[in-house]
Protein backbone atom coordinates (compact mmCIF):
# COMPACT_ATOMS: atom_id res chain seq x y z
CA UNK A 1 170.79 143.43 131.64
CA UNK A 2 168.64 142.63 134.75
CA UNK A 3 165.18 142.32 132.93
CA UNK A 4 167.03 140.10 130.08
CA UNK A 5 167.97 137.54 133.14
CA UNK A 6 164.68 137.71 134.39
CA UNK A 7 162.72 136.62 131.40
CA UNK A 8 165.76 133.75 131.36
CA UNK A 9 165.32 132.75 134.88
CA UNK A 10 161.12 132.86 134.75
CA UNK A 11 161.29 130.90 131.82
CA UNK A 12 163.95 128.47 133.23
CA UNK A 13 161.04 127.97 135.75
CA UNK A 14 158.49 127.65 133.74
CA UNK A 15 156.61 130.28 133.97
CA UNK A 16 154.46 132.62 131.06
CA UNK A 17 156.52 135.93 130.83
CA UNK A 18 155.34 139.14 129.55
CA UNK A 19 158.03 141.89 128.74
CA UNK A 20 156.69 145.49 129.23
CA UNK A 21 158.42 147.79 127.08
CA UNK A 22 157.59 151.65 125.97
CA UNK A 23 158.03 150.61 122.47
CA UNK A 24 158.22 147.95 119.88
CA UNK A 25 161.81 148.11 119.48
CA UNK A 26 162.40 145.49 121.74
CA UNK A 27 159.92 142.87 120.88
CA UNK A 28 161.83 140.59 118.32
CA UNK A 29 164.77 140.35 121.09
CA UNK A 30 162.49 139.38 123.34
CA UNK A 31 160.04 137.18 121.70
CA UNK A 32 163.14 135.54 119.37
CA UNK A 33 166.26 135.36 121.41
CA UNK A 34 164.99 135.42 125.13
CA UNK A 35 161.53 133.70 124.45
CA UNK A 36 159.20 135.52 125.87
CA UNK A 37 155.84 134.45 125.43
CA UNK A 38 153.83 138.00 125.24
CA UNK A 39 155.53 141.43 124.55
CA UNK A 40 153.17 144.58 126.16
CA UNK A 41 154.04 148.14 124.95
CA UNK A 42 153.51 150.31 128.18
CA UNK A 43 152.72 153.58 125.97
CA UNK A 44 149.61 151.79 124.15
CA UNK A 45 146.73 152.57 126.48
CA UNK A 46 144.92 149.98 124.55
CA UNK A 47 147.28 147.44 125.30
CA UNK A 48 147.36 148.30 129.22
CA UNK A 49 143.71 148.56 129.45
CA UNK A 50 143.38 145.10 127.68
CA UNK A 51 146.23 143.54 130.07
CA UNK A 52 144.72 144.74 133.09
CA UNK A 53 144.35 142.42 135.98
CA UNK A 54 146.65 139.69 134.53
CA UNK A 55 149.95 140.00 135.84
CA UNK A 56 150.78 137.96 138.88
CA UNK A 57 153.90 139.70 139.71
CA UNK A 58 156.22 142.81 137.57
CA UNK A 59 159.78 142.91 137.89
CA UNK A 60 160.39 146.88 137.49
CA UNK A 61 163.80 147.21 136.18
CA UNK A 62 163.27 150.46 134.99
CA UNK A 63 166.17 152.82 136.71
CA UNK A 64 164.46 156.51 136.55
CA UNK A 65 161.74 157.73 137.87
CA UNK A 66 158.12 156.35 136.59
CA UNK A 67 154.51 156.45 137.69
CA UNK A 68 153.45 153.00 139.21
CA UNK A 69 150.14 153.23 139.04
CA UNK A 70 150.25 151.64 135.09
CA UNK A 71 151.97 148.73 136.57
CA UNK A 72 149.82 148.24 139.32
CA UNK A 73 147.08 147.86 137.19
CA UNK A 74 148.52 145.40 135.09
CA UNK A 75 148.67 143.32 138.32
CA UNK A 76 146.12 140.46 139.70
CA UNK A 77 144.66 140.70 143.32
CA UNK A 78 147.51 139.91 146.07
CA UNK A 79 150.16 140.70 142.83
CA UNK A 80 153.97 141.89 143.82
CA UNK A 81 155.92 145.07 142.14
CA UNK A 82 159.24 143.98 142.65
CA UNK A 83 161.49 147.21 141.74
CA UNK A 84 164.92 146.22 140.98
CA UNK A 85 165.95 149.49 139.11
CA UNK A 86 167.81 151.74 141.46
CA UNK A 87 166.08 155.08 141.54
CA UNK A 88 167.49 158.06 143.71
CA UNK A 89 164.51 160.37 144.58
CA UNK A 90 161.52 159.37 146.01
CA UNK A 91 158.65 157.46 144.48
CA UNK A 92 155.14 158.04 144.75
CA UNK A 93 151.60 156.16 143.88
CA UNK A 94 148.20 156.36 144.68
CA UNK A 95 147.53 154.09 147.51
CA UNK A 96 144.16 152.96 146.92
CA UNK A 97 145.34 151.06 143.45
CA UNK A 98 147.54 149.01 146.15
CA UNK A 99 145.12 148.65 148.87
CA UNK A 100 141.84 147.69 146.94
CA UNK A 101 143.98 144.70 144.73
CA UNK A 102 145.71 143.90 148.22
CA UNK A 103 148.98 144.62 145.74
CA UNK A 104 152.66 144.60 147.02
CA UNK A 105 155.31 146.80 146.31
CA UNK A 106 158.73 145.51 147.56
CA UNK A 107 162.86 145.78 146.28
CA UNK A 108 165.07 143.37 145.58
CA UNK A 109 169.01 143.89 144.42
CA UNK A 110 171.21 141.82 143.07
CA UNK A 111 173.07 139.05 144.43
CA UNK A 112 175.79 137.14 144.25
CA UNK A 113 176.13 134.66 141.52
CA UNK A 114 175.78 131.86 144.68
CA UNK A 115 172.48 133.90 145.67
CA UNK A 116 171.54 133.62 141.67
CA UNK A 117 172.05 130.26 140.93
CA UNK A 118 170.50 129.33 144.31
């Protein structure tokens, strides 16, 4: 799916990718096959609190409805939400966790294959 290219792509580029998942189902996939190189379970309040303030940018590929505000706390000052999962009712967060990290929250859909391999 979308988050499976993403960890591809980010890796292609060289970057260090975490995968955020609500459980630990997904971890050998990721860490194994897509090499990931840190796997963060999003229900573990441990885990969140300990990753807070880490993540330069999250590519939110989740397609329901979810509370941000876990995510943007995962994320450094200036960081980017990118949502990418298509969600049909309105989303809502509490705006100081956006304005005090100067955070982003912005979209993105698919492109093209052209637009992807660009």
């Amino acid at each position: 799916g979308v988050g499976h290219m993403g960890v591809k792509v980010a890796k292609s580029m060289g970057h260090h990718v975490t995968v955020i998942s609500s459980s630990n189902k997904k971890r050998a996939e990721a860490m194994d096959d897509l090499g990931a190189d840190a796997y963060l379970i999003s229900s573990d309040e441990a885990q969140m609190a300990a990753a807070a303030d880490s993540l330069d940018y999250i590519i939110d590929t989740v397609p329901v409805k979810h509370p941000l505000e876990p995510y943007l706390a995962l994320l450094k000052m200036d960081g980017k939400l990118v949502l990418m999962g298509v969600i049909a009712e309105p989303l809502s967060f509490v705006s100081p966790m956006v304005m005090l990290g100067r955070k982003t929250i912005t979209g993105s859909f698919i492109g093209s294959i052209e637009e992807t391999e660009e």
